[in-house]
PDB file of N, CA and C in Angstrom:
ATOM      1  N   UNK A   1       0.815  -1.185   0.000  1.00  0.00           N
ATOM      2  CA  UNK A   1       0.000   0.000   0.000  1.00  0.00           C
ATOM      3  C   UNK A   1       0.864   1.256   0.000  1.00  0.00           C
ATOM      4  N   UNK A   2       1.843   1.786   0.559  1.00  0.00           N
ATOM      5  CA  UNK A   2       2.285   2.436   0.886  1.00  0.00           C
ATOM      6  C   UNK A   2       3.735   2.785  -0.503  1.00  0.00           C
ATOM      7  N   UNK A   3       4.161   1.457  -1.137  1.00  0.00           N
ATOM      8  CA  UNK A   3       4.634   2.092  -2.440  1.00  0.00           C
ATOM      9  C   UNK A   3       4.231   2.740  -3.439  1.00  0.00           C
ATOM     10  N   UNK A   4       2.913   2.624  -3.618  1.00  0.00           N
ATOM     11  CA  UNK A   4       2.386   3.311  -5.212  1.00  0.00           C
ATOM     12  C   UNK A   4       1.897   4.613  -4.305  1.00  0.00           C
ATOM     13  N   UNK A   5       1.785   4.543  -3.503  1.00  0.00           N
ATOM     14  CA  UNK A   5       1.178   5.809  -3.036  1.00  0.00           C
ATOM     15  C   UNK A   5       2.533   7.217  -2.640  1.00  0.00           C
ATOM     16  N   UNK A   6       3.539   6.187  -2.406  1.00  0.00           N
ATOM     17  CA  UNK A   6       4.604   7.388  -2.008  1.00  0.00           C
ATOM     18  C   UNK A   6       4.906   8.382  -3.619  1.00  0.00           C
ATOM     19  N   UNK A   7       4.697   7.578  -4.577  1.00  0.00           N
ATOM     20  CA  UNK A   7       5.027   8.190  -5.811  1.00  0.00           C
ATOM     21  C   UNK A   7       3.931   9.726  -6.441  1.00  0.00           C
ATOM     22  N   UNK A   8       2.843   9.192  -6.008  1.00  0.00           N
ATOM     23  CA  UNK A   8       1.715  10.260  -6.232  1.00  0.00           C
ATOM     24  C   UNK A   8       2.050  11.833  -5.916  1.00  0.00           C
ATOM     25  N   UNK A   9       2.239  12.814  -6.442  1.00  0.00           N
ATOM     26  CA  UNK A   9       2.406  14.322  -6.136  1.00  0.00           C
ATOM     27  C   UNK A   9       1.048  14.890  -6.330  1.00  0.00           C
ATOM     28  N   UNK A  10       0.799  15.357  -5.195  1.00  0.00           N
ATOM     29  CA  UNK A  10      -0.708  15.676  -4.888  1.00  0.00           C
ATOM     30  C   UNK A  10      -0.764  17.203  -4.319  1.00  0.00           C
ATOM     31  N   UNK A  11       0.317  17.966  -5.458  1.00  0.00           N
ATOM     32  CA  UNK A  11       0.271  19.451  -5.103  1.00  0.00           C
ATOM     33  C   UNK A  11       0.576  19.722  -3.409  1.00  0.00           C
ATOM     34  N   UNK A  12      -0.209  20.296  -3.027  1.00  0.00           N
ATOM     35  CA  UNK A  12       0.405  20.808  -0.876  1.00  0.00           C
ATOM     36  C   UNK A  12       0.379  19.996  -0.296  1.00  0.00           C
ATOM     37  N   UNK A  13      -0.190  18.862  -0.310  1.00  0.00           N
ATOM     38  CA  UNK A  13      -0.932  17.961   0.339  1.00  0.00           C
ATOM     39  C   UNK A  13      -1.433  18.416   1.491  1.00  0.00           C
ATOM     40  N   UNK A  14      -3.132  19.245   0.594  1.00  0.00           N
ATOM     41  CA  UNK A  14      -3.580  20.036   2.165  1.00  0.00           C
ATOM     42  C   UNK A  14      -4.761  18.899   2.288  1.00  0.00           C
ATOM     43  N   UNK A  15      -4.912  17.680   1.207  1.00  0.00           N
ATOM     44  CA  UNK A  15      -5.564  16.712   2.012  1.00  0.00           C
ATOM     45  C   UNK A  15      -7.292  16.707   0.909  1.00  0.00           C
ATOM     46  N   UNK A  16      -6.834  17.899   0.075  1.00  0.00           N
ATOM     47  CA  UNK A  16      -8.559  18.344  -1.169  1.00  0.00           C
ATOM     48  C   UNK A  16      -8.252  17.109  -1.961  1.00  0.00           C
ATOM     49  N   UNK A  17      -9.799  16.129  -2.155  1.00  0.00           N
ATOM     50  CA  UNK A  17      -9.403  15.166  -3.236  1.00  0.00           C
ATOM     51  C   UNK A  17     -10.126  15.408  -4.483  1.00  0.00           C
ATOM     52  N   UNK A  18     -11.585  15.843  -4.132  1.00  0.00           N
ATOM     53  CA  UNK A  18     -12.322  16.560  -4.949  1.00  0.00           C
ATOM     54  C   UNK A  18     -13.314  17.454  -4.398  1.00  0.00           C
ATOM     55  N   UNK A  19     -13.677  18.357  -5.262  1.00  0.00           N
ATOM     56  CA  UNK A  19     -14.613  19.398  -5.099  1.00  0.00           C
ATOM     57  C   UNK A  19     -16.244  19.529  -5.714  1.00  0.00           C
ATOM     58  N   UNK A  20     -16.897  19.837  -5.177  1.00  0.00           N
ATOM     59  CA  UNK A  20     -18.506  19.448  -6.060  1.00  0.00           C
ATOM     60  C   UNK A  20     -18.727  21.088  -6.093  1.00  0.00           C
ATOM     61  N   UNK A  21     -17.763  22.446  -6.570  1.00  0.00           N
ATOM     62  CA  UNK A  21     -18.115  23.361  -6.547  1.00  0.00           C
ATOM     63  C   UNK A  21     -17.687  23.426  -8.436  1.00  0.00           C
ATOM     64  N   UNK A  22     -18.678  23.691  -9.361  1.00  0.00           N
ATOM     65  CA  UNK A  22     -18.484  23.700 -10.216  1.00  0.00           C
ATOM     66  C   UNK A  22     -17.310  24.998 -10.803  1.00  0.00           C
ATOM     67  N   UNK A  23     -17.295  25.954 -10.433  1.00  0.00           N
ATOM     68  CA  UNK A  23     -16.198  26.909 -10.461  1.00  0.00           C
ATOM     69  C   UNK A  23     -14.586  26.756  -9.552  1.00  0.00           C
ATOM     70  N   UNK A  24     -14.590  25.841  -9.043  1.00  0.00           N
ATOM     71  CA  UNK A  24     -13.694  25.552  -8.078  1.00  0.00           C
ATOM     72  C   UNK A  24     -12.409  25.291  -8.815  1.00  0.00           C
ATOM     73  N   UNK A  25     -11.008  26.238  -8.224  1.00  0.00           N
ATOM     74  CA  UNK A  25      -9.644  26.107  -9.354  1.00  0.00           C
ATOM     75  C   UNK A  25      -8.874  25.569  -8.514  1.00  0.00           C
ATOM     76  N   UNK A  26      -8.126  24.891  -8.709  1.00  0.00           N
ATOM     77  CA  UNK A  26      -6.284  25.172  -7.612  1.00  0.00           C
ATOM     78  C   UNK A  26      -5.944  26.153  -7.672  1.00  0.00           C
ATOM     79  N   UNK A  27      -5.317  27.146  -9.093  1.00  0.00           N
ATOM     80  CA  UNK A  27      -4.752  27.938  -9.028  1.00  0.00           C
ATOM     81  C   UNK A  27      -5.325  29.184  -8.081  1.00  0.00           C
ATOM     82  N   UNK A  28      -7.143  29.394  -7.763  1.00  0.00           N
ATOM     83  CA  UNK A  28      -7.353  30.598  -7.319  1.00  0.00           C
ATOM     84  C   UNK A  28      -6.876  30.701  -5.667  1.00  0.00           C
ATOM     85  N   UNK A  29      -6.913  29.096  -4.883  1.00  0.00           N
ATOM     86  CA  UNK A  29      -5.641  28.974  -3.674  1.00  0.00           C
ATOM     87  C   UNK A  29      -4.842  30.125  -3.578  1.00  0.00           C
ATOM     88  N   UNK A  30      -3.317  29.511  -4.250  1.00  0.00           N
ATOM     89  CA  UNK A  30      -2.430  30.059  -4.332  1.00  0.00           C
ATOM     90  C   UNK A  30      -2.343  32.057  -5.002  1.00  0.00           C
ATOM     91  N   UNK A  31      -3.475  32.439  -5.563  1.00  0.00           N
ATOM     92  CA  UNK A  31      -3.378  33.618  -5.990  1.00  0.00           C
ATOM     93  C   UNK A  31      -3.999  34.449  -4.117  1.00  0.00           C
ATOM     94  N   UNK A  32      -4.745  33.835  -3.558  1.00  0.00           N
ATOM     95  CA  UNK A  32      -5.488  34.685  -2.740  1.00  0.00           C
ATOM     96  C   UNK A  32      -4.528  35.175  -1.426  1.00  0.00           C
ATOM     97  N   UNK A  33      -3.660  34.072  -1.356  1.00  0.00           N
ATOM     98  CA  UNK A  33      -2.584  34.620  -0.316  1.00  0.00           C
ATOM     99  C   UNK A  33      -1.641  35.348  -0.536  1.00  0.00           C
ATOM    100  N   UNK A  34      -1.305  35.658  -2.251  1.00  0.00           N
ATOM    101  CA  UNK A  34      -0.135  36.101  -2.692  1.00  0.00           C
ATOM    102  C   UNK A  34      -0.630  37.824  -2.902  1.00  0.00           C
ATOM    103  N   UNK A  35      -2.292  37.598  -2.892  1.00  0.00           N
ATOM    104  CA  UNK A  35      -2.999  39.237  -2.965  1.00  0.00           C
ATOM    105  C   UNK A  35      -2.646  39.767  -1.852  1.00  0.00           C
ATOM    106  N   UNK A  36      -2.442  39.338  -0.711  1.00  0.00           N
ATOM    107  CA  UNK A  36      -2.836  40.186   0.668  1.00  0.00           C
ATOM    108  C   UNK A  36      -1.824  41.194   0.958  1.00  0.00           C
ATOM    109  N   UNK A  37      -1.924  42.018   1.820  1.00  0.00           N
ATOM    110  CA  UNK A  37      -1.139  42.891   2.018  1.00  0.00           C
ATOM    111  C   UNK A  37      -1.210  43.112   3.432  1.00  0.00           C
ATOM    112  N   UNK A  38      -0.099  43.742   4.089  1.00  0.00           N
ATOM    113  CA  UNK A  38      -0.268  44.082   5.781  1.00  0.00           C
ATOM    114  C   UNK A  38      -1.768  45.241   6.013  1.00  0.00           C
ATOM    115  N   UNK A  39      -1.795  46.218   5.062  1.00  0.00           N
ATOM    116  CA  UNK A  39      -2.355  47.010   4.652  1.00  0.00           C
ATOM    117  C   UNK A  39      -3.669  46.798   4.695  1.00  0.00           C
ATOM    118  N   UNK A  40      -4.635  45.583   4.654  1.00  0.00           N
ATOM    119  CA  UNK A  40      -5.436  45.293   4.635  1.00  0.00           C
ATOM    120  C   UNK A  40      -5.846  44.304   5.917  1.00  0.00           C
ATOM    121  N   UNK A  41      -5.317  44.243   6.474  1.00  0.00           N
ATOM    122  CA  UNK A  41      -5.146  43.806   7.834  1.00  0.00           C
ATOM    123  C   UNK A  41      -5.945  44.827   8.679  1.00  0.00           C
ATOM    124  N   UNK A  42      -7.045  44.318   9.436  1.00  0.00           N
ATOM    125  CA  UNK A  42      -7.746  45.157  10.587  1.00  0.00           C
ATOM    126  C   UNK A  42      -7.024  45.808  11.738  1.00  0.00           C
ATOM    127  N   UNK A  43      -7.208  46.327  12.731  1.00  0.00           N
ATOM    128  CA  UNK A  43      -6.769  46.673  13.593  1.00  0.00           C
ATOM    129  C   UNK A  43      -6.288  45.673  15.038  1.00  0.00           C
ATOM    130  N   UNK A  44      -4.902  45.224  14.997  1.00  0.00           N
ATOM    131  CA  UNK A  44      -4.359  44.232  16.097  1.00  0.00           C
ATOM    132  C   UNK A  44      -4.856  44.867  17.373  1.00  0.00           C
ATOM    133  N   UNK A  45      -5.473  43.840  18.212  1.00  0.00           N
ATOM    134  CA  UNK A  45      -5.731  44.271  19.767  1.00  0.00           C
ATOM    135  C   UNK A  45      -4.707  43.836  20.261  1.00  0.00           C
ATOM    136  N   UNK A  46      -4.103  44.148  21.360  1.00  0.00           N
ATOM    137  CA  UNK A  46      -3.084  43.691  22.064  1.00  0.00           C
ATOM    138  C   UNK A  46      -3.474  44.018  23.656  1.00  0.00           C
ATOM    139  N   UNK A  47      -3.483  42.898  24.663  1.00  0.00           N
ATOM    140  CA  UNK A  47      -3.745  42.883  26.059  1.00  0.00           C
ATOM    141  C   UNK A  47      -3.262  41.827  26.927  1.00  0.00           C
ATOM    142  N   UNK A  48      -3.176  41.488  27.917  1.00  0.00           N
ATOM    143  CA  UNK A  48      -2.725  40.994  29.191  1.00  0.00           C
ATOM    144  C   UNK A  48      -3.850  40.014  29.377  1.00  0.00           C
ATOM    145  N   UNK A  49      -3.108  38.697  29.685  1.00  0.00           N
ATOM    146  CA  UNK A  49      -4.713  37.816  30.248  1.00  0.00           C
ATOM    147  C   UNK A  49      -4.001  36.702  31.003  1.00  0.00           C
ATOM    148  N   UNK A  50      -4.551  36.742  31.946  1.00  0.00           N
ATOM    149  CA  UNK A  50      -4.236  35.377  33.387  1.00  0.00           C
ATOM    150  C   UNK A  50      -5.253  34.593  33.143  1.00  0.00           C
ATOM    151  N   UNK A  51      -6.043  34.419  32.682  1.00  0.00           N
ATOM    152  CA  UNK A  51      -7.282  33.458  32.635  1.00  0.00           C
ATOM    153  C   UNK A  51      -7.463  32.644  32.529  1.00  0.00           C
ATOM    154  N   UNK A  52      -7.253  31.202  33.545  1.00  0.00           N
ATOM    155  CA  UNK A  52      -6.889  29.794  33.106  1.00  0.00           C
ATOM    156  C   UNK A  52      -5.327  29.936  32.926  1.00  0.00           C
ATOM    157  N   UNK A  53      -4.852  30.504  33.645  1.00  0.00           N
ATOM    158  CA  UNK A  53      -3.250  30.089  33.475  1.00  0.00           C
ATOM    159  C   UNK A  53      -2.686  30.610  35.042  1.00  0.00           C
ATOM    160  N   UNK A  54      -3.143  29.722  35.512  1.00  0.00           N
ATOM    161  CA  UNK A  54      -2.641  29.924  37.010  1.00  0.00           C
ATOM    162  C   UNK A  54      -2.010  31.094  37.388  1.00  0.00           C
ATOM    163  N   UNK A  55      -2.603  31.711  36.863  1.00  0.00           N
ATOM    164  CA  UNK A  55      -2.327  33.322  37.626  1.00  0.00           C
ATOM    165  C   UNK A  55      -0.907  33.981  36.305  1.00  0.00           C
ATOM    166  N   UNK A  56      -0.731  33.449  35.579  1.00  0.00           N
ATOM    167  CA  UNK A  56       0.886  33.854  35.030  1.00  0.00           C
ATOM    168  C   UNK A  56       0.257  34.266  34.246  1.00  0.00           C
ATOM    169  N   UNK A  57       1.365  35.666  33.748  1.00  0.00           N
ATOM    170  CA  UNK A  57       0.438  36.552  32.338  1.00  0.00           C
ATOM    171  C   UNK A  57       1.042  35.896  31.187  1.00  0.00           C
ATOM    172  N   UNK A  58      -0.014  36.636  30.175  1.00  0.00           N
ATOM    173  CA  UNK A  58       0.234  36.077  28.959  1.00  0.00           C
ATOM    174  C   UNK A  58      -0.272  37.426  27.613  1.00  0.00           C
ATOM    175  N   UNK A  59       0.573  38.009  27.157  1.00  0.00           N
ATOM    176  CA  UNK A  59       0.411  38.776  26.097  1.00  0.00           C
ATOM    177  C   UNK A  59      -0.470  38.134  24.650  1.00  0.00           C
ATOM    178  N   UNK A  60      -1.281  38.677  24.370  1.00  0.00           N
ATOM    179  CA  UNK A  60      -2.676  37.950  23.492  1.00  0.00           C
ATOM    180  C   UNK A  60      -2.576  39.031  22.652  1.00  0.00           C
ATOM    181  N   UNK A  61      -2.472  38.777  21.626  1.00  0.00           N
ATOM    182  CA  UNK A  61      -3.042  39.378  20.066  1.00  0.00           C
ATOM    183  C   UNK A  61      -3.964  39.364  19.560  1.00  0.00           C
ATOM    184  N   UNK A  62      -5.050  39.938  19.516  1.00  0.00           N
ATOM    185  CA  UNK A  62      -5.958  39.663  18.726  1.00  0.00           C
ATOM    186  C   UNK A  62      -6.434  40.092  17.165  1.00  0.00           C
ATOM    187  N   UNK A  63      -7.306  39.904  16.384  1.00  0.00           N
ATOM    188  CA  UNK A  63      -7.889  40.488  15.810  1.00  0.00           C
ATOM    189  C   UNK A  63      -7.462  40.556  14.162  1.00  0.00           C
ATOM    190  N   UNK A  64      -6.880  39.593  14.037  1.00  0.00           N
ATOM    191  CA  UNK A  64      -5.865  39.174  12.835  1.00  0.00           C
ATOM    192  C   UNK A  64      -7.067  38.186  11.627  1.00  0.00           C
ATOM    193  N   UNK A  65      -6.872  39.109  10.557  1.00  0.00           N
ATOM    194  CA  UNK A  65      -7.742  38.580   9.350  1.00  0.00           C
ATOM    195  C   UNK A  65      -7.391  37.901   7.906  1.00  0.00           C
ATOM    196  N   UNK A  66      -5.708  37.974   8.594  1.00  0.00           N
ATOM    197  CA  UNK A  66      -5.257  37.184   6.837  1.00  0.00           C
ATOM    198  C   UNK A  66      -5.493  36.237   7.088  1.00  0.00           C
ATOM    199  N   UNK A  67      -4.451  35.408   5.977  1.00  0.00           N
ATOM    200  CA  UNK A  67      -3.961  34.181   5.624  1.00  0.00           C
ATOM    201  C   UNK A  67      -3.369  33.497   7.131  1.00  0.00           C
ATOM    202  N   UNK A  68      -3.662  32.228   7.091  1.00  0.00           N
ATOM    203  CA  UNK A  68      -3.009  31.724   8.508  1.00  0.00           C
ATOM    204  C   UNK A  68      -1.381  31.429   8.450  1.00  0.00           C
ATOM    205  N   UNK A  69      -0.921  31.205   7.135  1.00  0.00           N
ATOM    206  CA  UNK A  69       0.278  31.177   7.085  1.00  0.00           C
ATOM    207  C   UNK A  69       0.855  32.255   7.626  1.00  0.00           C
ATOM    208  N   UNK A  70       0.621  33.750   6.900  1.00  0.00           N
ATOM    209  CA  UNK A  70       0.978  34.827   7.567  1.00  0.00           C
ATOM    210  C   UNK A  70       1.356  34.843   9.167  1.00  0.00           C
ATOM    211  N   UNK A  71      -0.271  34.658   9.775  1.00  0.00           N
ATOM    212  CA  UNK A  71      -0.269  34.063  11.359  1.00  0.00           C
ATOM    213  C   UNK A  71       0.697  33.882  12.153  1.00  0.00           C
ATOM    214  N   UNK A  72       1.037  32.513  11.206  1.00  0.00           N
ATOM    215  CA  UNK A  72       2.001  32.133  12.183  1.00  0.00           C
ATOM    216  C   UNK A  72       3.282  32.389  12.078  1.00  0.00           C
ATOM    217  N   UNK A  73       3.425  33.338  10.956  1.00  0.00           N
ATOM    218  CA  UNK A  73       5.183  33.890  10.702  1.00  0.00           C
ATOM    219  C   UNK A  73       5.086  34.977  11.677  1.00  0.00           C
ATOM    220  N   UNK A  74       3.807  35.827  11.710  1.00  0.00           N
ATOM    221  CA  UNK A  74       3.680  36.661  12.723  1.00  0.00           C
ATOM    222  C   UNK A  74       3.996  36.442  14.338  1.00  0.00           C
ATOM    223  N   UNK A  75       3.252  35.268  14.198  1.00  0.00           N
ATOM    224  CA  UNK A  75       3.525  34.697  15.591  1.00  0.00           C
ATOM    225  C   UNK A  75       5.221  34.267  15.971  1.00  0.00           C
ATOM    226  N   UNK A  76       5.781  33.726  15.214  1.00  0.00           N
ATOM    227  CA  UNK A  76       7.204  33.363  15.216  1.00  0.00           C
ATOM    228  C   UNK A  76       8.121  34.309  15.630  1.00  0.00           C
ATOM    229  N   UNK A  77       7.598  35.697  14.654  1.00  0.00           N
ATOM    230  CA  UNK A  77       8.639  36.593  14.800  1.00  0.00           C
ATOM    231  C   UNK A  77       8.387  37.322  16.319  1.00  0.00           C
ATOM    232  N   UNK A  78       6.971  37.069  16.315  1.00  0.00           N
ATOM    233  CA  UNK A  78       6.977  38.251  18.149  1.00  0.00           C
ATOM    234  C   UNK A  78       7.646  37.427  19.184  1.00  0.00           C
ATOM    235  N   UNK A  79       7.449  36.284  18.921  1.00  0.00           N
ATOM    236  CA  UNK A  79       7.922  35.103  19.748  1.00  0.00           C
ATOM    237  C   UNK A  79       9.712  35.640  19.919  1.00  0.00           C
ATOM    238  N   UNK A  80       9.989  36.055  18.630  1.00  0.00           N
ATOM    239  CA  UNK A  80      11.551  35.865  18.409  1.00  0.00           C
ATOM    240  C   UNK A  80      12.093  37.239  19.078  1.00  0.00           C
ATOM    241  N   UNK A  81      11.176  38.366  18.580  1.00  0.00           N
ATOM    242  CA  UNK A  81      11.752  40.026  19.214  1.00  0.00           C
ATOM    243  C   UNK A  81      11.530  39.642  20.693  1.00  0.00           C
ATOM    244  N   UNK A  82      10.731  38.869  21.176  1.00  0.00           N
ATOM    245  CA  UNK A  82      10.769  39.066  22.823  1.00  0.00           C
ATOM    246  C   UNK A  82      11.503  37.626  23.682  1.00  0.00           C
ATOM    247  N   UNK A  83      12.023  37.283  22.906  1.00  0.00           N
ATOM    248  CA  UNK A  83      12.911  35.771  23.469  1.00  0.00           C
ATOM    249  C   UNK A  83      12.105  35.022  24.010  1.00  0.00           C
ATOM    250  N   UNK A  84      10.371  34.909  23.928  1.00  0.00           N
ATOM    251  CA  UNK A  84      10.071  33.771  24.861  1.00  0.00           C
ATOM    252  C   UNK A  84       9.445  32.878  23.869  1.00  0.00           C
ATOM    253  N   UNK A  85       8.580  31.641  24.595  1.00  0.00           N
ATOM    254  CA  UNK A  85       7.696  31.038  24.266  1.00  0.00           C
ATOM    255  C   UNK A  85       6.463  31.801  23.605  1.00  0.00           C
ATOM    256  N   UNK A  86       5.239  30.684  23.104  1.00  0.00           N
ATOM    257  CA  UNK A  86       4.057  30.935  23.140  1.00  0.00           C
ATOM    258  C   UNK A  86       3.319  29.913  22.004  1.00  0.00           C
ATOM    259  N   UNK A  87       2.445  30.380  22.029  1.00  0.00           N
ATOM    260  CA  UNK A  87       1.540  29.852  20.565  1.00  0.00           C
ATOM    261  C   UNK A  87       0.328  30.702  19.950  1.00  0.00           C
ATOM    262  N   UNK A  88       0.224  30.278  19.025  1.00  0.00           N
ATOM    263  CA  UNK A  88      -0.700  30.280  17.665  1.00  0.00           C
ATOM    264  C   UNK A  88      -2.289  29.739  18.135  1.00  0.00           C
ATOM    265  N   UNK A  89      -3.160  29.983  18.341  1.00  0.00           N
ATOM    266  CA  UNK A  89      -4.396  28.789  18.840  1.00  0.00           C
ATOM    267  C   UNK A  89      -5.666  29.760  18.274  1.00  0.00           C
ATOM    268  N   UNK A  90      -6.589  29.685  17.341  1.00  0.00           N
ATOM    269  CA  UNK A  90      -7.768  29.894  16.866  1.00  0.00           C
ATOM    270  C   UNK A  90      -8.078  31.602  16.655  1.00  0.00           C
ATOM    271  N   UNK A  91      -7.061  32.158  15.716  1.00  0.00           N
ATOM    272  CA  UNK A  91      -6.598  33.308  15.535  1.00  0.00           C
ATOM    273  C   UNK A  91      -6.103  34.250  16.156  1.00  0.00           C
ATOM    274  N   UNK A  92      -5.382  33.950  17.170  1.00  0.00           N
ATOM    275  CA  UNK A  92      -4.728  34.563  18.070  1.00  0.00           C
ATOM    276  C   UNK A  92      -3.489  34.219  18.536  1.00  0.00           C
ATOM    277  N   UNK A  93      -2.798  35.131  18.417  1.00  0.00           N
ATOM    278  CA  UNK A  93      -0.879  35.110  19.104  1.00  0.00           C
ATOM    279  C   UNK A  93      -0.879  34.682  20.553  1.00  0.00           C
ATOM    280  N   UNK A  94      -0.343  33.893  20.927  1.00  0.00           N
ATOM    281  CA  UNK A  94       0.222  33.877  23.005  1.00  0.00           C
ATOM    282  C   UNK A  94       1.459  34.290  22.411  1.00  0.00           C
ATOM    283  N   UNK A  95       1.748  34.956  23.539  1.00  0.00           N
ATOM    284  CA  UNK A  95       3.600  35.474  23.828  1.00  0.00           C
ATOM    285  C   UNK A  95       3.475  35.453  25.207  1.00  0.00           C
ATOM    286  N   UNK A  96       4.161  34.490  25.942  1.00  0.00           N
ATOM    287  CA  UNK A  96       4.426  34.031  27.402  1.00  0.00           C
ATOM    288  C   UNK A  96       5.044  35.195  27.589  1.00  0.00           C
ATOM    289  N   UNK A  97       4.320  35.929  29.198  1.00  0.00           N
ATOM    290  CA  UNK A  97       4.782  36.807  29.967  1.00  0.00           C
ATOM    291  C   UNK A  97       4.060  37.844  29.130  1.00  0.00           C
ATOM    292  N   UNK A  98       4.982  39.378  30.364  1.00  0.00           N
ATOM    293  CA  UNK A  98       3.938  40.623  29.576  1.00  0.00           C
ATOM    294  C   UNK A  98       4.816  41.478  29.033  1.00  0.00           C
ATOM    295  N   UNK A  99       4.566  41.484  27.751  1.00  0.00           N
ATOM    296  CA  UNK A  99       5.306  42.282  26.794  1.00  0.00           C
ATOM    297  C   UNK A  99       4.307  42.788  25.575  1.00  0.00           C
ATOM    298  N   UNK A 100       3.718  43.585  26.626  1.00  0.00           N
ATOM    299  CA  UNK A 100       2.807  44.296  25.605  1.00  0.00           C
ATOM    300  C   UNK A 100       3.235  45.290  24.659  1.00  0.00           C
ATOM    301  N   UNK A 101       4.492  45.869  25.827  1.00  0.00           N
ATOM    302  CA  UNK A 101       5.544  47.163  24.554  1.00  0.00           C
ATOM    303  C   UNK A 101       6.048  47.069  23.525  1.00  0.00           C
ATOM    304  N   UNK A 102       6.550  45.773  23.949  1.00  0.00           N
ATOM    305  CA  UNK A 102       7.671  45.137  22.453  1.00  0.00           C
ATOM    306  C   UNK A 102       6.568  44.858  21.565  1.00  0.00           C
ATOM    307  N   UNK A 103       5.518  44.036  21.383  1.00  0.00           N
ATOM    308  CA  UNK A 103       4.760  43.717  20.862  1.00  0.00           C
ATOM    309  C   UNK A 103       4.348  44.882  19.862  1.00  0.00           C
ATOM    310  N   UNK A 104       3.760  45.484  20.672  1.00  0.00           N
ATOM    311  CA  UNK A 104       2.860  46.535  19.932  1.00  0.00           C
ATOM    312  C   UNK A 104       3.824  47.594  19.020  1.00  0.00           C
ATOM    313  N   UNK A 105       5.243  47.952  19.865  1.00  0.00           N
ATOM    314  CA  UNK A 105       6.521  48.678  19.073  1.00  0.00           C
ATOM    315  C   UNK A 105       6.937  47.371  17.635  1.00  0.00           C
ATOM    316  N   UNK A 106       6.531  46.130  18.186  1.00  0.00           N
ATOM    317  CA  UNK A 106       7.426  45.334  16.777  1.00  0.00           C
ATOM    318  C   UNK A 106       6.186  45.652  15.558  1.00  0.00           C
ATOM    319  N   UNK A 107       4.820  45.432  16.027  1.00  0.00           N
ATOM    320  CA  UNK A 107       3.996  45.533  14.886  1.00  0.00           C
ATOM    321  C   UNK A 107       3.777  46.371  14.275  1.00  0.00           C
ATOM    322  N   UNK A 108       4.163  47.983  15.000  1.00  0.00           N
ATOM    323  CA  UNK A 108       3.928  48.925  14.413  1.00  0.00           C
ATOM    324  C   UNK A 108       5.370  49.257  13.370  1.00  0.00           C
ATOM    325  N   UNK A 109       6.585  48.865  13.745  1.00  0.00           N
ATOM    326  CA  UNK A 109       7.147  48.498  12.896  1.00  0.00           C
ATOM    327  C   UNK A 109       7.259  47.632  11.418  1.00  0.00           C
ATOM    328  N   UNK A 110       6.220  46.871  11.509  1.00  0.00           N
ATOM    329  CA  UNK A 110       6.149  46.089  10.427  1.00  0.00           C
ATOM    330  C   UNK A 110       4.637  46.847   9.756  1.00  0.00           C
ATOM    331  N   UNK A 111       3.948  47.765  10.416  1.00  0.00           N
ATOM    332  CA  UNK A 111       3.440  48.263   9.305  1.00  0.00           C
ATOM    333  C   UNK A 111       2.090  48.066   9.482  1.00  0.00           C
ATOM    334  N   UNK A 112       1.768  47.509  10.771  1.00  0.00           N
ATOM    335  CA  UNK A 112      -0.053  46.978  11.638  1.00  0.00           C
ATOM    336  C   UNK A 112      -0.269  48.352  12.333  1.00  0.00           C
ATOM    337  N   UNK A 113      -1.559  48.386  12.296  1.00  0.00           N
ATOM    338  CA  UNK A 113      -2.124  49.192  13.605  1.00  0.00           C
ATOM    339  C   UNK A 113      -2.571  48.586  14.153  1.00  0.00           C
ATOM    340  N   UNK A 114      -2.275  48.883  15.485  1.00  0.00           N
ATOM    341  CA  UNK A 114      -2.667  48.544  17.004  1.00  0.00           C
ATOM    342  C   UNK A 114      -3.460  48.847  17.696  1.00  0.00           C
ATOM    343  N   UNK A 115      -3.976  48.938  18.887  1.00  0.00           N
ATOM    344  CA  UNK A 115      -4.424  49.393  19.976  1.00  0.00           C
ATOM    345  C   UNK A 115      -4.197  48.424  20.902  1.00  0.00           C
ATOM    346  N   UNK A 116      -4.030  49.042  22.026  1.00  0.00           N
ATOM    347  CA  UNK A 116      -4.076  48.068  23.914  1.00  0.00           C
ATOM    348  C   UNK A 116      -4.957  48.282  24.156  1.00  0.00           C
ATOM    349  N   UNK A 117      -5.636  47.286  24.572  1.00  0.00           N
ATOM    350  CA  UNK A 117      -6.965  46.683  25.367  1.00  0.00           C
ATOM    351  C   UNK A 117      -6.483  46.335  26.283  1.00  0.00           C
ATOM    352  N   UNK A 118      -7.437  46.497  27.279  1.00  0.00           N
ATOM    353  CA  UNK A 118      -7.281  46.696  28.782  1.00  0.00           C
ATOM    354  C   UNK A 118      -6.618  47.714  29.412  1.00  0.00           C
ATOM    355  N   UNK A 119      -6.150  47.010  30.815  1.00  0.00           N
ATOM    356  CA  UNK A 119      -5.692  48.119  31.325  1.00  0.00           C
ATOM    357  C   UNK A 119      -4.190  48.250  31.494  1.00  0.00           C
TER     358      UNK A 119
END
């Protein structure tokens, strides 16, 4: 089972085998992420949240409307300007600990608007 199948190139392998949408392309995929721009990106929330985390803060991003790939390069790099941990989880950045400054100084660097939520 597993030889004839290793040979198959099945484009991303994001797992599509077929589609019942009569207009449905591959190519329009790959064009829709390559449209986006920071520029079109809503306004990032940025705030502080202990909630379910035993009391330890946690810097939260919100409000992010691209591509998820984007996401998570986003996420990587805040991860990287502030040396810690975190994750990626259902459109939203964690960055372990509170670094709401760096955060909000790295994005506005790259060209997002912001606001802090909370207090």
């Amino acid at each position: 089972m597993g030889k004839r199948k290793q040979g198959r190139n099945r484009g991303d392998n994001d797992g599509m085998v077929y589609s019942t949408n009569p207009g449905y392309s591959w190519e329009d995929e790959d064009q829709d992420e390559e449209d986006w721009s920071v520029g079109q990106c809503a306004t990032l929330y940025v705030s502080l949240d202990r909630k379910q985390r035993a009391g330890k803060p946690v810097t939260l991003v919100e409000g992010f409307d691209g591509p998820a790939t984007e996401l998570l390069l986003l996420g990587k790099a805040l991860k990287q300007q502030c040396g810690v941990g975190g994750a990626v989880k259902e459109g939203c950045i964690l960055v372990q600990g509170d670094h709401r400054d760096k955060v909000v100084a790295h994005l506005n660097s790259l060209g997002y608007q912001t606001k802090r939520k909370g207090g």
